[in-house]
C-alpha atoms as a PDB file:
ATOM      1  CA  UNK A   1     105.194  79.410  69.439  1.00  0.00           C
ATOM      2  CA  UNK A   2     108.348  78.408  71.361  1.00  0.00           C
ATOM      3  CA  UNK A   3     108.781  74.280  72.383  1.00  0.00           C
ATOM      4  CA  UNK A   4     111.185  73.816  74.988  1.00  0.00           C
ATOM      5  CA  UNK A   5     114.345  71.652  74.251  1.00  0.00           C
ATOM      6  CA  UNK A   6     116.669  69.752  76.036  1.00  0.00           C
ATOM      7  CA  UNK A   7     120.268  70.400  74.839  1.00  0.00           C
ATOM      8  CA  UNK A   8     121.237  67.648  73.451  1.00  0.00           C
ATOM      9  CA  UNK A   9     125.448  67.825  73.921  1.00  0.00           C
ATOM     10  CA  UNK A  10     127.653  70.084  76.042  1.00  0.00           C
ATOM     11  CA  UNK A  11     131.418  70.493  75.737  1.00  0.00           C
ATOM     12  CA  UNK A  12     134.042  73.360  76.390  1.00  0.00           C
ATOM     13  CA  UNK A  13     134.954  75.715  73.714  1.00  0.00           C
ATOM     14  CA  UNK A  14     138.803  74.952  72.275  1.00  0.00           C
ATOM     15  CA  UNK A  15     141.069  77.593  72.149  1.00  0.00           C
ATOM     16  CA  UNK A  16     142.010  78.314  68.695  1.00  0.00           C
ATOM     17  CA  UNK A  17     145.230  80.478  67.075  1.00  0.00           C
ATOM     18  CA  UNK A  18     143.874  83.416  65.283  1.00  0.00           C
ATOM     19  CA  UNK A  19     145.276  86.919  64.475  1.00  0.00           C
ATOM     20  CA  UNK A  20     148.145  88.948  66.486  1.00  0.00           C
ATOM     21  CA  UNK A  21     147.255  89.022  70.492  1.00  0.00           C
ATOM     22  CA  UNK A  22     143.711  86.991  70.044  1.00  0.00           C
ATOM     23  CA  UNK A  23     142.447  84.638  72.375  1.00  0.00           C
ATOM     24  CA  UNK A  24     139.285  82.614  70.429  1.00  0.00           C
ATOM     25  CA  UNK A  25     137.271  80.226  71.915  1.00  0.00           C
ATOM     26  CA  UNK A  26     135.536  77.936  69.281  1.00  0.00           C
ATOM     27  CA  UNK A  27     132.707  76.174  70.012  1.00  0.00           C
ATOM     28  CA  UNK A  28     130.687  75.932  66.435  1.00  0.00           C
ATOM     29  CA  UNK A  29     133.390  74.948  63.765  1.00  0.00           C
ATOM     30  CA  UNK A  30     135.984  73.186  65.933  1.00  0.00           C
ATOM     31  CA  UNK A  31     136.796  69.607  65.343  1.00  0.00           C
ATOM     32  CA  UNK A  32     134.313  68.711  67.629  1.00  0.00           C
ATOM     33  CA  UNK A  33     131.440  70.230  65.930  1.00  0.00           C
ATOM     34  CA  UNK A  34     131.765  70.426  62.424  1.00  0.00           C
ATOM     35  CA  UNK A  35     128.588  71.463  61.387  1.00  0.00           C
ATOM     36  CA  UNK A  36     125.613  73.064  63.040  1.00  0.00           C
ATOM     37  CA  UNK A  37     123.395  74.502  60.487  1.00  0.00           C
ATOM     38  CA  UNK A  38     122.586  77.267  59.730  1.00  0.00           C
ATOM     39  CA  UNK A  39     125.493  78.411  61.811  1.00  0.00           C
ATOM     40  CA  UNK A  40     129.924  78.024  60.632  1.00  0.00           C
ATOM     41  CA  UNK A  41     131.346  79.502  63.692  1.00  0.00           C
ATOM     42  CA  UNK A  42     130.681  80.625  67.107  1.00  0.00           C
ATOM     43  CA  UNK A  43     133.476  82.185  68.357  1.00  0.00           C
ATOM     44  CA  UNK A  44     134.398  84.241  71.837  1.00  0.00           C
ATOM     45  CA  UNK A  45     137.403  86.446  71.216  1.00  0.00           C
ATOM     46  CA  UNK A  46     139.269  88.796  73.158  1.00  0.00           C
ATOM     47  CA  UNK A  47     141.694  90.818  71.642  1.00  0.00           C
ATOM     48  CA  UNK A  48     144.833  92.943  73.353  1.00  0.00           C
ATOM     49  CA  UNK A  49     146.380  96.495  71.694  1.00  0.00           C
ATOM     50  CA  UNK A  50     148.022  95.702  69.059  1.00  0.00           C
ATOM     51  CA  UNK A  51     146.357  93.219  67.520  1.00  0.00           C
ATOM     52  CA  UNK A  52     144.131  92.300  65.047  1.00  0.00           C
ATOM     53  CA  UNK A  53     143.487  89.875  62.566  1.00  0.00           C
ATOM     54  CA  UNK A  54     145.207  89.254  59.237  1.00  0.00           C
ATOM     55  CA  UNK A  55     142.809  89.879  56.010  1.00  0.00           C
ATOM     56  CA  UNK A  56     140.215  87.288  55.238  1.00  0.00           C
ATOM     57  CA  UNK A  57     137.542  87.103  52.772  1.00  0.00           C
ATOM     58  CA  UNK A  58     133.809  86.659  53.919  1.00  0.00           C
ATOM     59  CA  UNK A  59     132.375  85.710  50.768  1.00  0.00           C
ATOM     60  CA  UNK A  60     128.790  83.555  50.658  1.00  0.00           C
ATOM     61  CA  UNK A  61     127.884  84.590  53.934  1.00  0.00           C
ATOM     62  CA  UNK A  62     127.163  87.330  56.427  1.00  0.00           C
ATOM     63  CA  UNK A  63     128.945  87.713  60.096  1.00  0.00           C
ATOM     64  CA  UNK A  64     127.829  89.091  62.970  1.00  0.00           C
ATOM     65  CA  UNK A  65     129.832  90.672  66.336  1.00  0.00           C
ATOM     66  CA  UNK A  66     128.254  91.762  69.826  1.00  0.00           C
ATOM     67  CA  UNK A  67     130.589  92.717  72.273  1.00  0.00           C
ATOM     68  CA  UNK A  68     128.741  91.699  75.508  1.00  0.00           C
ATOM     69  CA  UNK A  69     127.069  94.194  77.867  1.00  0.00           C
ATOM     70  CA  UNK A  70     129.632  93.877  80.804  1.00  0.00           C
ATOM     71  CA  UNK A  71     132.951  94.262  78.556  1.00  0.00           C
ATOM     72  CA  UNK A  72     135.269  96.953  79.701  1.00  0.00           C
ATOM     73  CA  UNK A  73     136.216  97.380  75.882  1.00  0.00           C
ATOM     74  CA  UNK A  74     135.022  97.821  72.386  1.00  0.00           C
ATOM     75  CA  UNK A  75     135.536  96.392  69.204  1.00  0.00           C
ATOM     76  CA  UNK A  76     136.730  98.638  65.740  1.00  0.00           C
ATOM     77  CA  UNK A  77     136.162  96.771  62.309  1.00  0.00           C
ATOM     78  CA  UNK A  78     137.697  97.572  59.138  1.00  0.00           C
ATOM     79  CA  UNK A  79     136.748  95.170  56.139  1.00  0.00           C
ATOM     80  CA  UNK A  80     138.736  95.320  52.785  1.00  0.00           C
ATOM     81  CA  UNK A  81     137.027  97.696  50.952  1.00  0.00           C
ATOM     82  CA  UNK A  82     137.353  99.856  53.469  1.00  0.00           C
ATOM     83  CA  UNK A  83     133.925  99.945  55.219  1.00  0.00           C
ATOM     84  CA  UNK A  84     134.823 100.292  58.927  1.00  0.00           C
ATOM     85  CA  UNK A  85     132.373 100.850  62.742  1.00  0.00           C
ATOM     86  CA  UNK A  86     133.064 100.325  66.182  1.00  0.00           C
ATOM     87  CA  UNK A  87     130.981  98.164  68.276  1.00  0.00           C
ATOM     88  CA  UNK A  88     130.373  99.411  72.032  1.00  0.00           C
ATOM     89  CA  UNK A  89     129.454  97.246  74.593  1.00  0.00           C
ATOM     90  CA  UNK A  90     125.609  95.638  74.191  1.00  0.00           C
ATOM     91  CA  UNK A  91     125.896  97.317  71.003  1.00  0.00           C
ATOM     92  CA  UNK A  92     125.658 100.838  72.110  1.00  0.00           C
END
């Protein structure tokens, strides 16, 4: 059963330098909140042509991207090994 909660802090998301014509937003794992378990990151990213992001490893834990219903854009993903998709707007 669901119990309503009161949120307990509010701030704005800081913008953060990440890949080649990214804007991120950073609300879980900035220096304001550290830690906010089970979750690392929340992020809101927008990325121009070109760009991208540099490799990274995501080892010990799993990601997940949803490109919001009302986007004009979509989002292409290619990991390391190769394994590539493209997300569509409300994941279509």
């Amino acid at each position: 059963m669901f119990t309503p909660r009161q949120i307990a802090k509010k701030f704005v998301a800081q913008e953060e330098k990440e890949g080649v014509g990214a804007r991120v937003y950073r609300s879980i794992g900035s220096s304001r909140l550290r830690s906010l378990d089970p979750f690392l990151i929340l992020d809101e990213a927008s990325v121009g042509l070109p760009g991208g992001f540099p490799d990274h490893p995501h080892r010990g834990f799993e990601t997940v991207s949803y490109v919001l219903p009302t986007s004009k854009g979509h989002m292409y993903h290619e990991a390391f090994l190769g394994n590539n998709g493209e997300l569509r707007p409300g994941g279509r």
